[in-house]
C-alpha atoms as a PDB file:
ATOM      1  CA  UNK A   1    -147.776  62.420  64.938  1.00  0.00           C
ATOM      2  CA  UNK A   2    -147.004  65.638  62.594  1.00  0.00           C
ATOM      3  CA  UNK A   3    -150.694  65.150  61.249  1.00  0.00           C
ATOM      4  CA  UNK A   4    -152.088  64.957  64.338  1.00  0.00           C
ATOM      5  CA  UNK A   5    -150.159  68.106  65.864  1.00  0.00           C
ATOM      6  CA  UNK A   6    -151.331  69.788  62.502  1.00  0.00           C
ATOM      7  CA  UNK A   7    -154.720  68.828  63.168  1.00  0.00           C
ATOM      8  CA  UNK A   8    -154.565  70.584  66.498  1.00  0.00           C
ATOM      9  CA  UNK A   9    -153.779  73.563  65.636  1.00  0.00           C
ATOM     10  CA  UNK A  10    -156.000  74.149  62.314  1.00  0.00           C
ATOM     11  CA  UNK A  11    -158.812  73.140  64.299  1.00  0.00           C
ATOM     12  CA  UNK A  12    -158.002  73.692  67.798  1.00  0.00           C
ATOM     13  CA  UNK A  13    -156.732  77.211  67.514  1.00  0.00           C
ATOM     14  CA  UNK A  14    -157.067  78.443  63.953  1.00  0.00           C
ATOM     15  CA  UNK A  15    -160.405  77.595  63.183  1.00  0.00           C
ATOM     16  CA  UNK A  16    -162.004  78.946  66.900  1.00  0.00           C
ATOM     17  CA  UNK A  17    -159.718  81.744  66.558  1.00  0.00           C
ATOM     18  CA  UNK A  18    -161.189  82.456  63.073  1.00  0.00           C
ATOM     19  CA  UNK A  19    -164.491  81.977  63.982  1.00  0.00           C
ATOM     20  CA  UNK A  20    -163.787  84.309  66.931  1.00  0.00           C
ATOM     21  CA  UNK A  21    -162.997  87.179  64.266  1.00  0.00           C
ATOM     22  CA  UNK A  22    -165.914  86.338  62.133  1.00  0.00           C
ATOM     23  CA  UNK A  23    -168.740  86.235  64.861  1.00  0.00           C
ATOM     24  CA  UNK A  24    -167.266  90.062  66.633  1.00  0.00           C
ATOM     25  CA  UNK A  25    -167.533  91.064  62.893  1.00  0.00           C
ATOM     26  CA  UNK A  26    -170.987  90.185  61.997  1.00  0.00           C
ATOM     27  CA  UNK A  27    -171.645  91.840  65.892  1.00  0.00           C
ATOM     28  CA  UNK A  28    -170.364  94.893  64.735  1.00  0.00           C
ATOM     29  CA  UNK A  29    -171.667  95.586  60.957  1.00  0.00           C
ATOM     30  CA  UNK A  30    -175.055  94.074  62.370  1.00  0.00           C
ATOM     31  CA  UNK A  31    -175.013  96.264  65.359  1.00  0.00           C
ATOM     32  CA  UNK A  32    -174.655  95.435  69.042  1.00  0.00           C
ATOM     33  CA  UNK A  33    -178.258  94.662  69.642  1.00  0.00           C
ATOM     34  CA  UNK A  34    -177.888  91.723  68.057  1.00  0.00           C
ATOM     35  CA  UNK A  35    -175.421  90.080  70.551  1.00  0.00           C
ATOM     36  CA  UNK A  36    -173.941  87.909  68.829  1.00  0.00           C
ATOM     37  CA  UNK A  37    -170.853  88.111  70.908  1.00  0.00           C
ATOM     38  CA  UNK A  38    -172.979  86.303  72.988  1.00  0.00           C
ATOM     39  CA  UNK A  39    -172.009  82.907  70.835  1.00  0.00           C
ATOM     40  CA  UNK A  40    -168.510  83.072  71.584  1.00  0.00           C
ATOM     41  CA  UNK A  41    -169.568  80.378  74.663  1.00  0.00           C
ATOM     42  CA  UNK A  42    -169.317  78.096  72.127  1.00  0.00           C
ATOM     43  CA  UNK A  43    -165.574  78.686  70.774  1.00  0.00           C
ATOM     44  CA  UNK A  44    -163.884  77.462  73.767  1.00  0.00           C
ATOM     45  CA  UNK A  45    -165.895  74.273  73.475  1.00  0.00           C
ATOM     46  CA  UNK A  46    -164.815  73.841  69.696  1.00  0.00           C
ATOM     47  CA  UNK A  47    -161.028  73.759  70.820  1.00  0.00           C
ATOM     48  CA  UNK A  48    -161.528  71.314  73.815  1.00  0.00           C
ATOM     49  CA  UNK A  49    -162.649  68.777  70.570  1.00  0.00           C
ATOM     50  CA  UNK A  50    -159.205  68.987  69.059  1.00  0.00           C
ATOM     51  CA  UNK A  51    -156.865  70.743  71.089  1.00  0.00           C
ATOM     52  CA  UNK A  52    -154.349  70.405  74.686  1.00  0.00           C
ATOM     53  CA  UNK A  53    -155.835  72.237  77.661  1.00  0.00           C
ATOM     54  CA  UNK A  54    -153.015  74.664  77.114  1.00  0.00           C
ATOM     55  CA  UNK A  55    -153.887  75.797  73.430  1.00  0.00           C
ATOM     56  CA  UNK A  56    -157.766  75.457  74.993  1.00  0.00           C
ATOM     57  CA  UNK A  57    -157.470  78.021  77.084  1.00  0.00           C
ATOM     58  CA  UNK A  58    -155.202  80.276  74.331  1.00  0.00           C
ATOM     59  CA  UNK A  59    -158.521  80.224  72.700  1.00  0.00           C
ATOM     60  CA  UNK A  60    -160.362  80.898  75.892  1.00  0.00           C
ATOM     61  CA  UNK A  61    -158.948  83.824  76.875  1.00  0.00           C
ATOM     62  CA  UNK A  62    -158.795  84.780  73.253  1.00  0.00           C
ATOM     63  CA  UNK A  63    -163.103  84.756  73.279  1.00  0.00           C
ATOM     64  CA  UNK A  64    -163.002  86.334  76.533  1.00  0.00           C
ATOM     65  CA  UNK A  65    -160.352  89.179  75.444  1.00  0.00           C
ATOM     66  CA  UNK A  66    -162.438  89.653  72.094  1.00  0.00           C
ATOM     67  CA  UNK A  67    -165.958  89.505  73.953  1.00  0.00           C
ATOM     68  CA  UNK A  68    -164.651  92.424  76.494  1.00  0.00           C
ATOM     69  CA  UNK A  69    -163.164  94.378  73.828  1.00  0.00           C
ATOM     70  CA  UNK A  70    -166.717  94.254  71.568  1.00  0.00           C
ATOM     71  CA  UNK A  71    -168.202  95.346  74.747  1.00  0.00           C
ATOM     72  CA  UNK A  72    -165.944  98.529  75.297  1.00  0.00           C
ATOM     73  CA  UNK A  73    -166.141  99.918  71.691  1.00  0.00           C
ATOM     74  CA  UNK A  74    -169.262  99.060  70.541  1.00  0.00           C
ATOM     75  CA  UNK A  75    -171.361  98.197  73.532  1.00  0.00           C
ATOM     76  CA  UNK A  76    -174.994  98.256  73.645  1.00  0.00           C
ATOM     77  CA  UNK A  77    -175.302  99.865  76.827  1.00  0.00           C
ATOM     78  CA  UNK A  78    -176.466  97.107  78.751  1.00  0.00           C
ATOM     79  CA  UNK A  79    -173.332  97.362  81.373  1.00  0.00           C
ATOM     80  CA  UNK A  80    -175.873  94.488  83.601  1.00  0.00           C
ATOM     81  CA  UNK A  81    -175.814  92.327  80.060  1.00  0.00           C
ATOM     82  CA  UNK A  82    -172.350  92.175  78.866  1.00  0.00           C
ATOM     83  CA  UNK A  83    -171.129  91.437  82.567  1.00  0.00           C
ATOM     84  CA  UNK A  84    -173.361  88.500  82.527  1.00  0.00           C
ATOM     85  CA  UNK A  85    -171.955  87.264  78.645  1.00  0.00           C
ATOM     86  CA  UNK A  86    -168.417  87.813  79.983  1.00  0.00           C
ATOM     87  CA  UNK A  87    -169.288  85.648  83.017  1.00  0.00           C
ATOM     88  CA  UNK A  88    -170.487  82.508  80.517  1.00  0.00           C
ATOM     89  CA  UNK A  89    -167.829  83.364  78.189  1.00  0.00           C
ATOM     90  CA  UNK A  90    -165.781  82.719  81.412  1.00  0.00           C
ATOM     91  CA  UNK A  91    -167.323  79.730  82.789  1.00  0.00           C
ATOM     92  CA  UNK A  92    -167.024  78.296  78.994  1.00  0.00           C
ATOM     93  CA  UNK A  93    -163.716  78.825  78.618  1.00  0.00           C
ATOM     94  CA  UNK A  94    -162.736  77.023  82.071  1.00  0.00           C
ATOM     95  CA  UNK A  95    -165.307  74.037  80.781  1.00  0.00           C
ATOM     96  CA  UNK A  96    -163.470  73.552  77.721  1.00  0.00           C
ATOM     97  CA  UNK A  97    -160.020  73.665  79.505  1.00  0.00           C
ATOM     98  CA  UNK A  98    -160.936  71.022  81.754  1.00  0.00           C
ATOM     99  CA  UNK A  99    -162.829  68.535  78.969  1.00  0.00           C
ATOM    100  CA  UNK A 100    -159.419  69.258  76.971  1.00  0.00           C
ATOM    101  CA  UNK A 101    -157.739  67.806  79.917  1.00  0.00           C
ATOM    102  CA  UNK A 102    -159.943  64.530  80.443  1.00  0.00           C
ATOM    103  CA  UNK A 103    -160.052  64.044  76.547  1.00  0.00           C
ATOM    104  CA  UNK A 104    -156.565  63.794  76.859  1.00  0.00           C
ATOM    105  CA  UNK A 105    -156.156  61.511  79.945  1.00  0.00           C
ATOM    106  CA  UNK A 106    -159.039  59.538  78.227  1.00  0.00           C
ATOM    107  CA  UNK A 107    -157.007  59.017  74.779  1.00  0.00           C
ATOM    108  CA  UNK A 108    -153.712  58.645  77.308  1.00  0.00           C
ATOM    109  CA  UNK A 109    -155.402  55.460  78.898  1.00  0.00           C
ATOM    110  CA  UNK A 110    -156.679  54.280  75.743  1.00  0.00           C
ATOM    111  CA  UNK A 111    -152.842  54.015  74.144  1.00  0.00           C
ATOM    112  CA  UNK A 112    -151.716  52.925  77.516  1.00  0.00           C
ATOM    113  CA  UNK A 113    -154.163  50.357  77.465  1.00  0.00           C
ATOM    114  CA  UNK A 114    -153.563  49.729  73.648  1.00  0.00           C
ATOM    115  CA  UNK A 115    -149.682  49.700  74.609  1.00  0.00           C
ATOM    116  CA  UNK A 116    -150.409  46.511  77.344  1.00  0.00           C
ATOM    117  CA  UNK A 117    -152.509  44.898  75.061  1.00  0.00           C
ATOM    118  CA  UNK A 118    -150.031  44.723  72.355  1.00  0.00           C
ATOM    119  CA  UNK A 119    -147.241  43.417  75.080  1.00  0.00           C
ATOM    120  CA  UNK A 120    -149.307  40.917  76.190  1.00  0.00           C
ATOM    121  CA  UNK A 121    -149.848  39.353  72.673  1.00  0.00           C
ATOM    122  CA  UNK A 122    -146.015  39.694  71.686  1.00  0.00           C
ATOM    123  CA  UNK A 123    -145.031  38.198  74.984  1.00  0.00           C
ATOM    124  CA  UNK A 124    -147.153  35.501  74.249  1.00  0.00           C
ATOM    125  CA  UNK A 125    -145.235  34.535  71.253  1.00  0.00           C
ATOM    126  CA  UNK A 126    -141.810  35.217  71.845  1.00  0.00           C
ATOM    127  CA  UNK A 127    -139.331  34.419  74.736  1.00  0.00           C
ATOM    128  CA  UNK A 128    -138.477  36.673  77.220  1.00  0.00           C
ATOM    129  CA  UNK A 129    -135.010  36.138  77.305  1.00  0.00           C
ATOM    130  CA  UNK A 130    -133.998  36.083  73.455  1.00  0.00           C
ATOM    131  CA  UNK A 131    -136.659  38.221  72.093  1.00  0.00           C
ATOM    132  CA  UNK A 132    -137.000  35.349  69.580  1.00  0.00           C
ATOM    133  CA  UNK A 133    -140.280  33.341  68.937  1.00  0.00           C
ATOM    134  CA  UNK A 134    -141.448  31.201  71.468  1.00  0.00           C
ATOM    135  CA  UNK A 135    -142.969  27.535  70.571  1.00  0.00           C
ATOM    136  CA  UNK A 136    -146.361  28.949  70.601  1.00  0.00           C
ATOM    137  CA  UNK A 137    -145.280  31.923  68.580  1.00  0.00           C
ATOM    138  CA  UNK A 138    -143.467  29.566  66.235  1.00  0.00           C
ATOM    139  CA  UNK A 139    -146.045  26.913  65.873  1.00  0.00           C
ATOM    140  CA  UNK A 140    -148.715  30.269  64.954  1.00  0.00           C
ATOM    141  CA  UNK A 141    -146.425  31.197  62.528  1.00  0.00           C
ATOM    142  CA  UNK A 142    -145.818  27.328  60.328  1.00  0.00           C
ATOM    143  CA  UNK A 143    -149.564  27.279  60.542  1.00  0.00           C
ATOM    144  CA  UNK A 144    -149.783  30.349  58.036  1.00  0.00           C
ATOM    145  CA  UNK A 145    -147.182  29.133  55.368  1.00  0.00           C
ATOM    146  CA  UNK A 146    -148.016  27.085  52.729  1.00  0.00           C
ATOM    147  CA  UNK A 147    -148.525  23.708  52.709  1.00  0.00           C
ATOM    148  CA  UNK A 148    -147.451  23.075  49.600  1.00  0.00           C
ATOM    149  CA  UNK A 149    -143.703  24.523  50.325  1.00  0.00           C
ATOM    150  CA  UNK A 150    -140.465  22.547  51.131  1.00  0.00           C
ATOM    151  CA  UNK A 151    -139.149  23.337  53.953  1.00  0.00           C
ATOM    152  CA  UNK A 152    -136.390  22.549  56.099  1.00  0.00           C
ATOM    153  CA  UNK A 153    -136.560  22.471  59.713  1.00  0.00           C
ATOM    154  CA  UNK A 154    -133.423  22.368  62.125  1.00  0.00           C
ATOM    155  CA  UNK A 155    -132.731  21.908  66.270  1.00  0.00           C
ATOM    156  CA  UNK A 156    -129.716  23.938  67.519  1.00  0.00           C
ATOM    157  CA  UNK A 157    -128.147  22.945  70.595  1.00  0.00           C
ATOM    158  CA  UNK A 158    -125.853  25.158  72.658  1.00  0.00           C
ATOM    159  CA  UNK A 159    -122.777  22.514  73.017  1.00  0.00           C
ATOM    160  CA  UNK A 160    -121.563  23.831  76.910  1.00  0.00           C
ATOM    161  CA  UNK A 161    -124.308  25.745  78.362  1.00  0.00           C
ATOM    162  CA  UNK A 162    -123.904  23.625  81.216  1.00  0.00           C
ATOM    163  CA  UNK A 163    -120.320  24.304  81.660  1.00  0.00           C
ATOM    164  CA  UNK A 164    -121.045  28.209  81.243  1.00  0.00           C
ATOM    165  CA  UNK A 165    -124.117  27.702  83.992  1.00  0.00           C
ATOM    166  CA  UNK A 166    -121.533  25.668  86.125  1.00  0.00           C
ATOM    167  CA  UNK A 167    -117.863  27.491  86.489  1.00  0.00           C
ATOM    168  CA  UNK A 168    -119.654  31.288  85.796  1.00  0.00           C
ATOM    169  CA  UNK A 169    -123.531  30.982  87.219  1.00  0.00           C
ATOM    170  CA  UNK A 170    -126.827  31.445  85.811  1.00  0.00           C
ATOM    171  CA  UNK A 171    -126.380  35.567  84.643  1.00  0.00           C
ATOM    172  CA  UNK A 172    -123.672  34.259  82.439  1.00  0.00           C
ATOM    173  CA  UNK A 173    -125.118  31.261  80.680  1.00  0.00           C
ATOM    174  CA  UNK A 174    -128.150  33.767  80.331  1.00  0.00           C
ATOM    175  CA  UNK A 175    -126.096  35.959  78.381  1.00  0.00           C
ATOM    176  CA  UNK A 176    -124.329  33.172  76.427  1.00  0.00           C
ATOM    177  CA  UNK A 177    -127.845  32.386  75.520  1.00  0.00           C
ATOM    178  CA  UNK A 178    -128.668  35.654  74.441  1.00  0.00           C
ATOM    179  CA  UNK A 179    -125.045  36.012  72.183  1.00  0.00           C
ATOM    180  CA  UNK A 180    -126.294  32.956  70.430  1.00  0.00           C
ATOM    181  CA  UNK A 181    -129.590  34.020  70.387  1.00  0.00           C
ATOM    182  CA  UNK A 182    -128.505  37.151  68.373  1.00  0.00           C
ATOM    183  CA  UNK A 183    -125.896  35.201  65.887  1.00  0.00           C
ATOM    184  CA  UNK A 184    -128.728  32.786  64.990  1.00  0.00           C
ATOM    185  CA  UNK A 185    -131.153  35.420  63.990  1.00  0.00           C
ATOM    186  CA  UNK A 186    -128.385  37.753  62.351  1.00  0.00           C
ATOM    187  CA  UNK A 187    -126.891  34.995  60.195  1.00  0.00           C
ATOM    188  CA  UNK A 188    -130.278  33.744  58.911  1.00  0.00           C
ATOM    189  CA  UNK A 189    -132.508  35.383  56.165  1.00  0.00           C
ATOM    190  CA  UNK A 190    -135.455  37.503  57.552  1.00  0.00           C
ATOM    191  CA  UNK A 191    -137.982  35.613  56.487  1.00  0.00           C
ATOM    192  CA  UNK A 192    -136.667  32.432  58.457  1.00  0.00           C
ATOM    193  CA  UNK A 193    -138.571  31.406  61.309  1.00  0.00           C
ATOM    194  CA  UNK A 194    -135.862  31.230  64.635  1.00  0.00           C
ATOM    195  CA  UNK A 195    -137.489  30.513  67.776  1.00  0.00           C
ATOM    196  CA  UNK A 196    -136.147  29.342  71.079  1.00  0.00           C
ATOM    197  CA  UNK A 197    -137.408  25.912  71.523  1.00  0.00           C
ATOM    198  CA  UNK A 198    -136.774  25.284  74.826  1.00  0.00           C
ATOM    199  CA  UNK A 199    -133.647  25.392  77.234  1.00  0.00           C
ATOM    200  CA  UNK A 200    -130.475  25.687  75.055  1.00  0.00           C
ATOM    201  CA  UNK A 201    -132.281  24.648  72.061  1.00  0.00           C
ATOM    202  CA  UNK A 202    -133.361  26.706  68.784  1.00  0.00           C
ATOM    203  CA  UNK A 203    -135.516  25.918  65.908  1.00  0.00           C
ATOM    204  CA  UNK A 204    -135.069  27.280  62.581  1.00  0.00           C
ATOM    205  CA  UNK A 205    -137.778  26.247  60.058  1.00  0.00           C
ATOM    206  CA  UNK A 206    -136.748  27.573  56.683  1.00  0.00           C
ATOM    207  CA  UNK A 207    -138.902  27.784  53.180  1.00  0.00           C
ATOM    208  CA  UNK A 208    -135.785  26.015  51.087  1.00  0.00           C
ATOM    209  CA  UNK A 209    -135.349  22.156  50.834  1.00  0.00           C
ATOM    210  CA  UNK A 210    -132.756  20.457  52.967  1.00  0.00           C
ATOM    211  CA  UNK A 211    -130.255  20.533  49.828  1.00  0.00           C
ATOM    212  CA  UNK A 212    -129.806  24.481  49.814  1.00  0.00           C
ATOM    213  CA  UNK A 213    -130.381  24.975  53.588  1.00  0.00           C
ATOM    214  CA  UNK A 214    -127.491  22.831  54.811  1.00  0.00           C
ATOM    215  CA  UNK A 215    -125.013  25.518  53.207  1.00  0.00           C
ATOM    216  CA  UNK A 216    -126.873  27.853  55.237  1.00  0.00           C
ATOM    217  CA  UNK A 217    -126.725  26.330  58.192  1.00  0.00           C
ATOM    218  CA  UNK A 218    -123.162  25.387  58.145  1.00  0.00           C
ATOM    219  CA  UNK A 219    -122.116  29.511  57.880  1.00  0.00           C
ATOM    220  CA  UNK A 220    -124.370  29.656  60.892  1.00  0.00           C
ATOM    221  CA  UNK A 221    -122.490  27.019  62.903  1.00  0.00           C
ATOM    222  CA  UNK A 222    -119.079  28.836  61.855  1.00  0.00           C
ATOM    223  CA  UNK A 223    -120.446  31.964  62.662  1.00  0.00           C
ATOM    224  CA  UNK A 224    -121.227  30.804  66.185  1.00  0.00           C
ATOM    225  CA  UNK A 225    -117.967  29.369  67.023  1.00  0.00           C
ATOM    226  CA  UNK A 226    -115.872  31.836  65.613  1.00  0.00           C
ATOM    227  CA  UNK A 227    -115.678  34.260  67.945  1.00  0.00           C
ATOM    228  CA  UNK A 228    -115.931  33.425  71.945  1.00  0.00           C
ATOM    229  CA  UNK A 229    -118.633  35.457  73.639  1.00  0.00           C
ATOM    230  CA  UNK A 230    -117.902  37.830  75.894  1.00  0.00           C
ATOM    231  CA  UNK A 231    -118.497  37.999  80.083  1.00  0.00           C
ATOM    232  CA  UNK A 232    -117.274  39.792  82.788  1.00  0.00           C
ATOM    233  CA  UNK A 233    -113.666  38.582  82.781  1.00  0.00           C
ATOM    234  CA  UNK A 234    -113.357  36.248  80.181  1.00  0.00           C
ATOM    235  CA  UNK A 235    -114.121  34.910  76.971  1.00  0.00           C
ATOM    236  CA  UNK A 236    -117.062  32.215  76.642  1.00  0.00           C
ATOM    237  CA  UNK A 237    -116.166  29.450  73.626  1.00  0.00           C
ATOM    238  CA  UNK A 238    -119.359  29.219  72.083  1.00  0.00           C
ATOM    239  CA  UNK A 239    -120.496  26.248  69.779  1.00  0.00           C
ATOM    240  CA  UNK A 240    -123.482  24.726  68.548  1.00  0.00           C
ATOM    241  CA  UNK A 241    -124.976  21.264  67.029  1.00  0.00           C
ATOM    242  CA  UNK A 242    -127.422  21.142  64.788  1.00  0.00           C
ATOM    243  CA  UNK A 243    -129.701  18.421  63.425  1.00  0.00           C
ATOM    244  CA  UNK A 244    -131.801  18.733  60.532  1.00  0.00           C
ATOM    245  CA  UNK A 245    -134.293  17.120  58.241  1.00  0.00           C
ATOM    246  CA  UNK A 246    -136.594  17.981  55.200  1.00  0.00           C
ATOM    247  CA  UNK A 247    -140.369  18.974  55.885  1.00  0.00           C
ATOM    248  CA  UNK A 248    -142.529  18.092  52.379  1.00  0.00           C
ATOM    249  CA  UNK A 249    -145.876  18.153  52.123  1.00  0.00           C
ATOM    250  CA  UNK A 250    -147.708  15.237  53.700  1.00  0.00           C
ATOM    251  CA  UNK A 251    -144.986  15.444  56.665  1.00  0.00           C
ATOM    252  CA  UNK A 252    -146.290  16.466  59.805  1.00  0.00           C
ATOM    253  CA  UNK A 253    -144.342  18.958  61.415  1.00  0.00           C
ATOM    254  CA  UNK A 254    -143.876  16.740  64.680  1.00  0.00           C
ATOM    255  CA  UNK A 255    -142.581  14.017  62.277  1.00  0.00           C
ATOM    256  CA  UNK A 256    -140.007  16.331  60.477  1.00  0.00           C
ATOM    257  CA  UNK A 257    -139.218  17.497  64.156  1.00  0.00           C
ATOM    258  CA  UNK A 258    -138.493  14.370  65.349  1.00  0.00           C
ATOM    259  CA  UNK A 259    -136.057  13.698  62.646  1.00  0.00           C
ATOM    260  CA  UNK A 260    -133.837  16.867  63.186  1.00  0.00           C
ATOM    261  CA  UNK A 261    -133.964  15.790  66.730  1.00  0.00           C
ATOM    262  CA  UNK A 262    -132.542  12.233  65.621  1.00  0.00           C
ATOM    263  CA  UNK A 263    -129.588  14.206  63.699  1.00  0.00           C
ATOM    264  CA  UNK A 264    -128.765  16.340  66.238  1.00  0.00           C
ATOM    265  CA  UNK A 265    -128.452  13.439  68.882  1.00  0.00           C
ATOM    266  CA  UNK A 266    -126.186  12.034  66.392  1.00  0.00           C
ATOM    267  CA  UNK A 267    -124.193  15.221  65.958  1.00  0.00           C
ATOM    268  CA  UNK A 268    -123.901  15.586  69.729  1.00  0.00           C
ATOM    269  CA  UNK A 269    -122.490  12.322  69.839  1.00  0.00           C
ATOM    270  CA  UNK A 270    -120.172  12.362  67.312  1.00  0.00           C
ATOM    271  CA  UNK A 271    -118.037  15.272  68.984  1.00  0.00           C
ATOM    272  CA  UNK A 272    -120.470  18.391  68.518  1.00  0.00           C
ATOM    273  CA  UNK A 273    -120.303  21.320  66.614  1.00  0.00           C
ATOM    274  CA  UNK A 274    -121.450  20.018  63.332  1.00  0.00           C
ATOM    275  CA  UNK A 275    -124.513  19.995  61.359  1.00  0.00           C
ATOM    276  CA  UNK A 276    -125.920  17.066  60.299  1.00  0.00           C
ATOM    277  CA  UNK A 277    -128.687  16.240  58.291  1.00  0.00           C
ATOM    278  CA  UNK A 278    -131.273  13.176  59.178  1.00  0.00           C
ATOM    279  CA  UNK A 279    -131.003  10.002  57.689  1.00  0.00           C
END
C-alpha cells in the first residue's frame, strides 16, 4: 500500500507537475509564438493514469494556474487565443478528474469482486461455524501430501454436546463447539490438518506415525477437559473421545478412517474421554 501511495504521487503529481514547469519554460525561452502552453491539455490526463480525483485536479488547476499566468507575462497578444487554450486546459482538467474517479470505482469493483471471490473459495473449504477445514477442504488438502508419509489420522467426539444442546439450547452448544473448536487447533502443531468432520466430530490427520501422535493427542484430550467452557451463567464441562489409527502407504484414507471410527466407538463406550488407538 506505501508503494502504491508512493507511486501516486511521483507520477500523479510530481511528474505532471514537473512537466508543467518544463513545458511553460521551453514556452518562454522559445517565445510565445510557439504555444506550447497549449500542451498542458495533456497534464491533467497524465495524473488521471496514476492519481485520486483529488490530487487530479491539484494538478488541474495547477496547468490551468500556470497556463493563465504564461498568458499574463509573456502573452502573445492573441487575447481571442489564450482564452480558447485556457478553455481546453479547463475542459481537460475536469476530464481527467472525472476518469480519476471511474479508474478508481473501476479498480474498487475489481478488489471487491476479487474480495468475494476469495470468500467464496475459503468458504468452500472451511466451516462456517469453527473457521476450521471443512471435509471438502480437508479431503483437498490429504490429496497434496505425500503418499509416501505415515500418517496418523484421528475422530474427536464432543462427549455431551447433546446435554449442552438440551438443558442450555442451540447458541450454547454452538459456542461449546466453537471453545473446542479453538483448543483443538491451538494444542496441535500448525502444520496438522484439523477439520470439522461433521456434527460434534473433528478430524485431525497428522504427518507422524500412530506411535508419536498418541502423546499428542492425549495433551489434547487433557487440554480439553481441563478447564469448563464458559456460557452465560455457568460453566460448560467439556470432554472429548478420540479414536485413532495409523494411515501407511497403500491404506486408503476411507480405510484408515474407518478404523479411528472403530476406536472411538470403543472409547465412547468404555466411559469417554480417552483416546484410544485402533486395534
Amino acid at each position: 500500500m506505501l508503494g502504491i501511495r508512493r507511486n501516486e504521487w511521483l507520477l500523479g503529481v510530481v511528474v505532471p507537475v514537473a512537466l508543467v514547469v518544463v513545458i511553460l519554460t521551453i514556452d518562454y525561452l522559445e517565445g510565445p509564438k510557439t504555444a506550447f502552453v497549449g500542451v498542458l491539455a495533456v497534464v491533467p490526463m497524465l495524473a488521471a493514469v496514476f492519481a485520486r480525483p483529488m490530487l487530479t485536479a491539484g494538478v488541474a488547476i495547477i496547468a490551468w494556474l500556470g497556463a493563465l499566468g504564461f498568458g499574463l507575462i509573456a502573452s502573445d497578444g492573441n487575447v481571442a487565443a489564450q482564452k480558447i487554450r485556457l478553455l481546453i486546459i479547463a475542459l481537460s482538467g475536469l476530464t481527467a478528474v472525472w476518469a480519476a474517479a471511474v479508474r478508481i470505482r473501476r479498480e474498487n469493483d475489481l478488489l471487491e469482486a476479487q474480495s468475494d471471490v476469495a470468500l467464496a473459495e475459503r468458504d468452500a473449504v472451511s466451516d462456517s461455524l469453527t473457521g476450521l477445514l471443512n471435509r471438502r477442504g480437508l479431503i483437498a488438502a490429504i490429496e497434496s501430501v505425500d503418499p509416501g508419509t505415515v500418517r496418523t489420522v484421528a475422530l474427536a467426539d464432543c462427549d455431551n454436546l447433546k446435554d449442552v444442546n438440551d438443558q442450555l439450547g442451540h447458541n450454547a452448544g454452538d459456542d461449546y463447539l466453537q471453545a473446542i473448536a479453538g483448543r483443538v487447533r491451538a494444542n496441535l502443531a500448525k502444520e496438522d490438518l484439523v477439520a470439522r468432520w461433521g456434527g460434534d466430530e473433528f478430524l485431525i490427520v497428522q504427518d507422524l506415525p500412530i506411535d508419536t501422535a498418541l502423546p499428542t493427542l492425549n495433551r489434547l484430550r487433557q487440554a480439553i477437559s481441563d478447564q469448563g467452557i464458559g456460557s452465560p451463567g455457568s460453566s460448560i464441562a467439556a470432554s472429548v473421545s478420540i479414536g485413532v489409527a495409523e494411515w501407511v502407504d497403500g491404506v486408503d484414507f476411507d480405510d484408515a478412517l474407518a478404523a479411528a471410527d472403530r476406536a472411538l466407538y470403543r472409547a465412547k463406550s468404555q466411559g469417554r474421554n480417552m483416546v484410544l488407538p485402533a486395534e
